[in-house]
C-alpha atoms as a PDB file:
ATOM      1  CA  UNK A   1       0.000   0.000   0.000  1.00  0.00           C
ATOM      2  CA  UNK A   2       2.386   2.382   0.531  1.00  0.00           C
ATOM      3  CA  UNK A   3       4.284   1.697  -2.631  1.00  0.00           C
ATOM      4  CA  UNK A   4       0.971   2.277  -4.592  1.00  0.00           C
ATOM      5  CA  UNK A   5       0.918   6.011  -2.464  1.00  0.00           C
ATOM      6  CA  UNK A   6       4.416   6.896  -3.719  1.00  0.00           C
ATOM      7  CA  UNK A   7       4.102   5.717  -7.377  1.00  0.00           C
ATOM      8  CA  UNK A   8       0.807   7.924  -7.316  1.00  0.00           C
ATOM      9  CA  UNK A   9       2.765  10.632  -6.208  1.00  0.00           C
ATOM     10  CA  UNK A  10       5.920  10.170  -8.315  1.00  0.00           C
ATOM     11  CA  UNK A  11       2.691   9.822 -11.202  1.00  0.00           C
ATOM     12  CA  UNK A  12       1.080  13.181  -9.969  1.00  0.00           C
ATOM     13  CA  UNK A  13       4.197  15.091  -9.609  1.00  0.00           C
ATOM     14  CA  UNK A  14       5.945  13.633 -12.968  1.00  0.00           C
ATOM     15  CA  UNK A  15       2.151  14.704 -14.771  1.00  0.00           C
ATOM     16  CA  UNK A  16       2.737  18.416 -12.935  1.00  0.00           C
ATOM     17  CA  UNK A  17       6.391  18.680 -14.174  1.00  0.00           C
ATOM     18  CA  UNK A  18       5.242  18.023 -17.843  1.00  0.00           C
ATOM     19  CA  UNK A  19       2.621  20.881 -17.730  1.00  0.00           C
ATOM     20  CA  UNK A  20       5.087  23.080 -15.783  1.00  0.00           C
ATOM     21  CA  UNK A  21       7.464  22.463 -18.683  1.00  0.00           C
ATOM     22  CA  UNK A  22       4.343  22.511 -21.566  1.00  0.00           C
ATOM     23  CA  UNK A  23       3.706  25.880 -20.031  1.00  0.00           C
ATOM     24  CA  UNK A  24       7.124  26.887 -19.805  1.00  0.00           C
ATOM     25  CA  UNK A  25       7.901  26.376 -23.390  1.00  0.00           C
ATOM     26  CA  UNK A  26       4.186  28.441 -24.581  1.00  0.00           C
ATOM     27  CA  UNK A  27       5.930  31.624 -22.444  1.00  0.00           C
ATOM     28  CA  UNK A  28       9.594  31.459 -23.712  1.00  0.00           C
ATOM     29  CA  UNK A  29       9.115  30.052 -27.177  1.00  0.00           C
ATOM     30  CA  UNK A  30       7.779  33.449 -27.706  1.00  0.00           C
ATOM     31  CA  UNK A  31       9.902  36.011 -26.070  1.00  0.00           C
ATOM     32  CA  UNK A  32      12.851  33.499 -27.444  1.00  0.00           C
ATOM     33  CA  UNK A  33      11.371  34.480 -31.373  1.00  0.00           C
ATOM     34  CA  UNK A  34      11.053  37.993 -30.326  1.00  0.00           C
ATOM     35  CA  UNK A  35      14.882  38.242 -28.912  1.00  0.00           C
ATOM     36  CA  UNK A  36      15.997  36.971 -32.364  1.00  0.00           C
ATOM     37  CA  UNK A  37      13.764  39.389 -34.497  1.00  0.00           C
ATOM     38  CA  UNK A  38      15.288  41.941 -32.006  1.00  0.00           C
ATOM     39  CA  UNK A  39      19.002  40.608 -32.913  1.00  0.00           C
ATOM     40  CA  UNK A  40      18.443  40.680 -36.449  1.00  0.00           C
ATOM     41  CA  UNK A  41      16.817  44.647 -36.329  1.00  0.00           C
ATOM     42  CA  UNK A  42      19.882  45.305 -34.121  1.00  0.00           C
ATOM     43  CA  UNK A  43      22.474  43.564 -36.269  1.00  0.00           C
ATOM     44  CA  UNK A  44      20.876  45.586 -39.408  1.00  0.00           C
ATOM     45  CA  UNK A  45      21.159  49.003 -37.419  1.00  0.00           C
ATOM     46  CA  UNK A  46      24.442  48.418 -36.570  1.00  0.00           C
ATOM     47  CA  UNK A  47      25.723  47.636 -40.224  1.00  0.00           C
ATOM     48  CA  UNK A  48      23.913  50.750 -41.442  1.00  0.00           C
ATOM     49  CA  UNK A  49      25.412  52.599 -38.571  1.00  0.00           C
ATOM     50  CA  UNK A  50      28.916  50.976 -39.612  1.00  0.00           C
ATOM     51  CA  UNK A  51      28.755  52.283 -42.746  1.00  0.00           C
ATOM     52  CA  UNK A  52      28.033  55.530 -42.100  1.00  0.00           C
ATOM     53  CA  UNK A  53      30.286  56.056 -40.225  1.00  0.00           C
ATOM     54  CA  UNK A  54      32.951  54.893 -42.660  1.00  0.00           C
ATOM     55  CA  UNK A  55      31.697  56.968 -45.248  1.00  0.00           C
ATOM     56  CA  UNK A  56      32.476  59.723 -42.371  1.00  0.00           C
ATOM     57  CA  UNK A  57      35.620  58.919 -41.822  1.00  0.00           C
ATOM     58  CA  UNK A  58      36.239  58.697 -45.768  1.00  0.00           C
ATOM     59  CA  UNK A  59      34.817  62.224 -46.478  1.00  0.00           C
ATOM     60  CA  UNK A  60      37.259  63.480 -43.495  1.00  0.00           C
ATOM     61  CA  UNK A  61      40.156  61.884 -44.682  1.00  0.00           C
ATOM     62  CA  UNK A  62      39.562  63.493 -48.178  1.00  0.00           C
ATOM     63  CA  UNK A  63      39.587  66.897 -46.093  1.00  0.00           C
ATOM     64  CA  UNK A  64      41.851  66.687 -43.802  1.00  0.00           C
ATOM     65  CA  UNK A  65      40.351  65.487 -40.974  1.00  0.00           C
ATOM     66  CA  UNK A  66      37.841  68.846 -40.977  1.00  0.00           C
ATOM     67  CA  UNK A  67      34.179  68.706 -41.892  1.00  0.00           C
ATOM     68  CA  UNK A  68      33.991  71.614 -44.646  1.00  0.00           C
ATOM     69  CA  UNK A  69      31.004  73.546 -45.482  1.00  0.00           C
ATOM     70  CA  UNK A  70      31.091  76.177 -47.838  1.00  0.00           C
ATOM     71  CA  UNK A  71      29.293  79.230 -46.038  1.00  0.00           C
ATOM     72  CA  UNK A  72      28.499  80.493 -49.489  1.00  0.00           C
ATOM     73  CA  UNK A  73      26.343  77.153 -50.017  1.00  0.00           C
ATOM     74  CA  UNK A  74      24.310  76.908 -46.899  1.00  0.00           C
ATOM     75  CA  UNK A  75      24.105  80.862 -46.228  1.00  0.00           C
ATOM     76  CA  UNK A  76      20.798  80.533 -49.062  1.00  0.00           C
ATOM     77  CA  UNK A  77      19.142  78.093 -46.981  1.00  0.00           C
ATOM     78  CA  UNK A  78      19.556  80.071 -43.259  1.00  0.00           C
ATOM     79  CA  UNK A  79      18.109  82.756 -42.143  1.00  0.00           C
ATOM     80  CA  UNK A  80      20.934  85.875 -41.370  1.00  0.00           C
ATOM     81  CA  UNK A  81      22.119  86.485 -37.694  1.00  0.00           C
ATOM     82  CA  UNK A  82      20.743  90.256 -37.738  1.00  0.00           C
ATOM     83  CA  UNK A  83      17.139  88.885 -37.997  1.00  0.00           C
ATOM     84  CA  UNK A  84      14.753  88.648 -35.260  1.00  0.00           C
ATOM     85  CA  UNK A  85      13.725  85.565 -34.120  1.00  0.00           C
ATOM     86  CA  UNK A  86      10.056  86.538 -34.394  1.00  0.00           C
ATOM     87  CA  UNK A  87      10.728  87.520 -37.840  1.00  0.00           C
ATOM     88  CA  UNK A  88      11.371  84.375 -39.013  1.00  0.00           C
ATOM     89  CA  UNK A  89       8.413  82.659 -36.795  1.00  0.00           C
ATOM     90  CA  UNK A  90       6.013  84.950 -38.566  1.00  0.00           C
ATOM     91  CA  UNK A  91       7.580  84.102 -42.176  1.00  0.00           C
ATOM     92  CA  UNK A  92       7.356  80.805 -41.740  1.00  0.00           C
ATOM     93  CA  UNK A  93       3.770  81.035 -40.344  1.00  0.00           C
ATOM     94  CA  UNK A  94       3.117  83.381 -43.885  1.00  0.00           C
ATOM     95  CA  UNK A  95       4.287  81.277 -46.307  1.00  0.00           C
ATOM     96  CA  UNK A  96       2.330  78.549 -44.255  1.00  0.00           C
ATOM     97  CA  UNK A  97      -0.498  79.853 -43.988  1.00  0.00           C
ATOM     98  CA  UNK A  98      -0.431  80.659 -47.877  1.00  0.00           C
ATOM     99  CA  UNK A  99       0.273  77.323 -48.744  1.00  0.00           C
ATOM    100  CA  UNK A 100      -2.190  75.617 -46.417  1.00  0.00           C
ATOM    101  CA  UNK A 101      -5.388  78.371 -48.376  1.00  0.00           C
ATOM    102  CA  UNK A 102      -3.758  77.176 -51.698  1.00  0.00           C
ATOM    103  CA  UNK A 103      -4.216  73.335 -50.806  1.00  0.00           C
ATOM    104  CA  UNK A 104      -7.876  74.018 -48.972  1.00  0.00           C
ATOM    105  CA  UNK A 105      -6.454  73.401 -45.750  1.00  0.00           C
ATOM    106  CA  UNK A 106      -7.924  75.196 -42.461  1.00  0.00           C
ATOM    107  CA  UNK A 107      -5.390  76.563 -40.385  1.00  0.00           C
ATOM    108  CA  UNK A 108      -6.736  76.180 -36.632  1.00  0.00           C
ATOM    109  CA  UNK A 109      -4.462  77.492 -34.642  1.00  0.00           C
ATOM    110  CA  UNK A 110      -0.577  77.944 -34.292  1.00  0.00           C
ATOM    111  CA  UNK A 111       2.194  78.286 -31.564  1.00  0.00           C
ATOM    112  CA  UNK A 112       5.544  80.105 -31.701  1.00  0.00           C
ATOM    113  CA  UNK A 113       8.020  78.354 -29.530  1.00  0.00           C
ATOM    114  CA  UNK A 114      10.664  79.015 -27.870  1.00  0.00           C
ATOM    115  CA  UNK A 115      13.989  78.858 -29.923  1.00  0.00           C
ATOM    116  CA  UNK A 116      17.203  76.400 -29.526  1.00  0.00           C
ATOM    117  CA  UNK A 117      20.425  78.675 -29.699  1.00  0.00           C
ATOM    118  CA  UNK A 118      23.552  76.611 -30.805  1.00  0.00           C
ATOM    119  CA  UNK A 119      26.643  77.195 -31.798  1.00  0.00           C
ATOM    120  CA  UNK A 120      26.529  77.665 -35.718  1.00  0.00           C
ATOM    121  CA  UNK A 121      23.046  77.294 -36.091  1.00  0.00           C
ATOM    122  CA  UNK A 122      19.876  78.042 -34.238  1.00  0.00           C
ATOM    123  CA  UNK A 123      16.088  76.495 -34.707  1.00  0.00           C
ATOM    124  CA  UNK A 124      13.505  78.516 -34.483  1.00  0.00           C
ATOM    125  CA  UNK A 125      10.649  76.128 -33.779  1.00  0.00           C
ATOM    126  CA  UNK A 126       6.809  76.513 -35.269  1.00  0.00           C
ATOM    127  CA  UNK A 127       3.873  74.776 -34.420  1.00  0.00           C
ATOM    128  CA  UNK A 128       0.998  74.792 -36.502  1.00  0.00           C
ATOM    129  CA  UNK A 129      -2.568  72.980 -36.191  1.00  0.00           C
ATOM    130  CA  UNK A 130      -4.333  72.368 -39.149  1.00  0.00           C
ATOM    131  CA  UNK A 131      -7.176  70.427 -40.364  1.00  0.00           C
ATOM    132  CA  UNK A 132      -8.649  69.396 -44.489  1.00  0.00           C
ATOM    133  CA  UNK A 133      -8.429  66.342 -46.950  1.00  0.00           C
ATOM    134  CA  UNK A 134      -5.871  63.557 -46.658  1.00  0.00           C
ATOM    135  CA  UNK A 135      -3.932  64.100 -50.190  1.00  0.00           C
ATOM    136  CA  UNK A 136      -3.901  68.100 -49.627  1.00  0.00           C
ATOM    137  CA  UNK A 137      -2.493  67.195 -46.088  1.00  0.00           C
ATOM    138  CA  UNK A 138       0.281  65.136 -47.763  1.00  0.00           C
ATOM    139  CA  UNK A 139       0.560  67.472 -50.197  1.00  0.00           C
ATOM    140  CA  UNK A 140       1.780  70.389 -47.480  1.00  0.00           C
ATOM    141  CA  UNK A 141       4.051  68.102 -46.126  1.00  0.00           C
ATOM    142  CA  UNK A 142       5.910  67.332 -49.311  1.00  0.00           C
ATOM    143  CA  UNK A 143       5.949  71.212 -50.334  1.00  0.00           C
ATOM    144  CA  UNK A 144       6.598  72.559 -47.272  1.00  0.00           C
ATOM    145  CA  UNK A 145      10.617  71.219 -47.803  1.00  0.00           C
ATOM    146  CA  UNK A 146      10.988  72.345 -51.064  1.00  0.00           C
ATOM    147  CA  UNK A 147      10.792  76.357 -49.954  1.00  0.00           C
ATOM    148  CA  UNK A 148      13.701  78.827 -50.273  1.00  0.00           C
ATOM    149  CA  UNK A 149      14.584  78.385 -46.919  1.00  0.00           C
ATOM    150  CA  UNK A 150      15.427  75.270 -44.959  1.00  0.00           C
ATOM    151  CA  UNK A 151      12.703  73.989 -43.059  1.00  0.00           C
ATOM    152  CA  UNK A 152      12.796  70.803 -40.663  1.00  0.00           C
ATOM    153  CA  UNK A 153       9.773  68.809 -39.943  1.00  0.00           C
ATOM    154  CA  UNK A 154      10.552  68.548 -36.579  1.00  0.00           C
ATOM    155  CA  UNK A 155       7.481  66.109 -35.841  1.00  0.00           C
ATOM    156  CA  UNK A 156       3.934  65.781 -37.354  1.00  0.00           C
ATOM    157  CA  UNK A 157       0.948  64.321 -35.889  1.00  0.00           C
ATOM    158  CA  UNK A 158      -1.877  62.966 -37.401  1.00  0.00           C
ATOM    159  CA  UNK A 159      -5.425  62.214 -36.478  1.00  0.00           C
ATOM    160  CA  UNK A 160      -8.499  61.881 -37.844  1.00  0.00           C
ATOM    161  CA  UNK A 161     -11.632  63.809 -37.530  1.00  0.00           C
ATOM    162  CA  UNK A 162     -14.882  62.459 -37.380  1.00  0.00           C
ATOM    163  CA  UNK A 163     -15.480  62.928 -40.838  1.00  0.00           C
ATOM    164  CA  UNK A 164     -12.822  62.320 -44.219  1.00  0.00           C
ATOM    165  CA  UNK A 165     -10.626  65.294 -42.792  1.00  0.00           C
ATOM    166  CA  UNK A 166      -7.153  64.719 -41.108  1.00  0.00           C
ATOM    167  CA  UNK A 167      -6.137  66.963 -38.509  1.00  0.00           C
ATOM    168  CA  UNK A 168      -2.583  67.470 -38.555  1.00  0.00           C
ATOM    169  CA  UNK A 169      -0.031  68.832 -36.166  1.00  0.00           C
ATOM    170  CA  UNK A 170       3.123  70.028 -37.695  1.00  0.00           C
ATOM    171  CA  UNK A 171       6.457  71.452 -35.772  1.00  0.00           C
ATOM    172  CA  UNK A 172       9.018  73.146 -37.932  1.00  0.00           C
ATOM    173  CA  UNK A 173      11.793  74.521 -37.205  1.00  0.00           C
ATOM    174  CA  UNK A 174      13.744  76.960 -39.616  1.00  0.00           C
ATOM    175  CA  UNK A 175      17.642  77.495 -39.163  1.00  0.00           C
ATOM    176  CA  UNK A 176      19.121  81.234 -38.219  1.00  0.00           C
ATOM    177  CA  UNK A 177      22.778  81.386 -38.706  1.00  0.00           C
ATOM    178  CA  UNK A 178      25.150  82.732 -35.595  1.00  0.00           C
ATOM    179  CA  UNK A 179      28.307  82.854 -37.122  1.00  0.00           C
END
């Protein structure tokens, strides 16, 4: 009798290690799959980041060790040091706001934010709200970085209304030069 009560036991504990294990393999098969899609995203990011930086360090090595940037170049793109800083805000907002009534866009409202001095170059941030059809909404965003001067989309949000209209959220920043 009481070899019947331990084979039971060695039965009932044997039949609770093999679902222990069953259910151990349902939650780390899983995360096991999603390590080595992981692996292979970081492997790929770390090639492209290999790469550019080679093609860095080749482009320095052809100067000299210096990045060079011809002033003359760039100075088309950047606003000039002498101008305000609410100057540019409100020429971005113009050109904007003219290209928004071209595409049939409503402008809702907008922000002028604060601006990030650096060294060379400074942002001057813009955020503008803006609501109308999905294509004249992509539309803004593609012309928007094809102006005279440089403009960054600095991040754009996206939702929809509770119609066909988007309502979009853009930040911009254009570049003052400080040097």
């Amino acid at each position: 009798m009481d070899k019947e009560n331990i084979q039971k036991e060695l039965r009932t504990i044997g039949i609770y290690i093999i679902v222990i294990l069953a259910l151990a393999r349902l939650l780390v098969y899983p995360l096991h799959q999603a390590v080595a899609e992981k692996k292979i995203l970081l492997d790929e990011r770390y090639n492209g980041y290999k790469m550019q930086y080679q093609l860095l360090e080749r482009q320095r090595g052809e100067q000299g060790g210096k990045m060079v940037v011809d002033k003359e170049v760039i100075s088309h793109y950047l606003y000039d040091k002498g101008e305000r800083v609410s100057h540019i805000q409100a020429d971005v907002l113009e050109n904007f706001i003219k290209l928004a009534d071209k595409k049939g866009l409503n402008i809702l409202d907008f922000e002028v934010l604060e601006p990030v001095a650096g060294k060379n170059v400074s942002e001057v941030p813009v955020l503008v709200r803006l609501e109308g059809k999905p294509l004249a909404c992509m539309d803004i965003l593609k012309e928007v970085e094809q102006g005279d001067k440089a403009l960054k989309m600095k991040s754009v949000e996206i939702n929809r209304t509770a119609g066909q209209d988007l309502r979009l959220f853009v930040t911009m920043n254009a570049f003052r030069a400080e040097k």
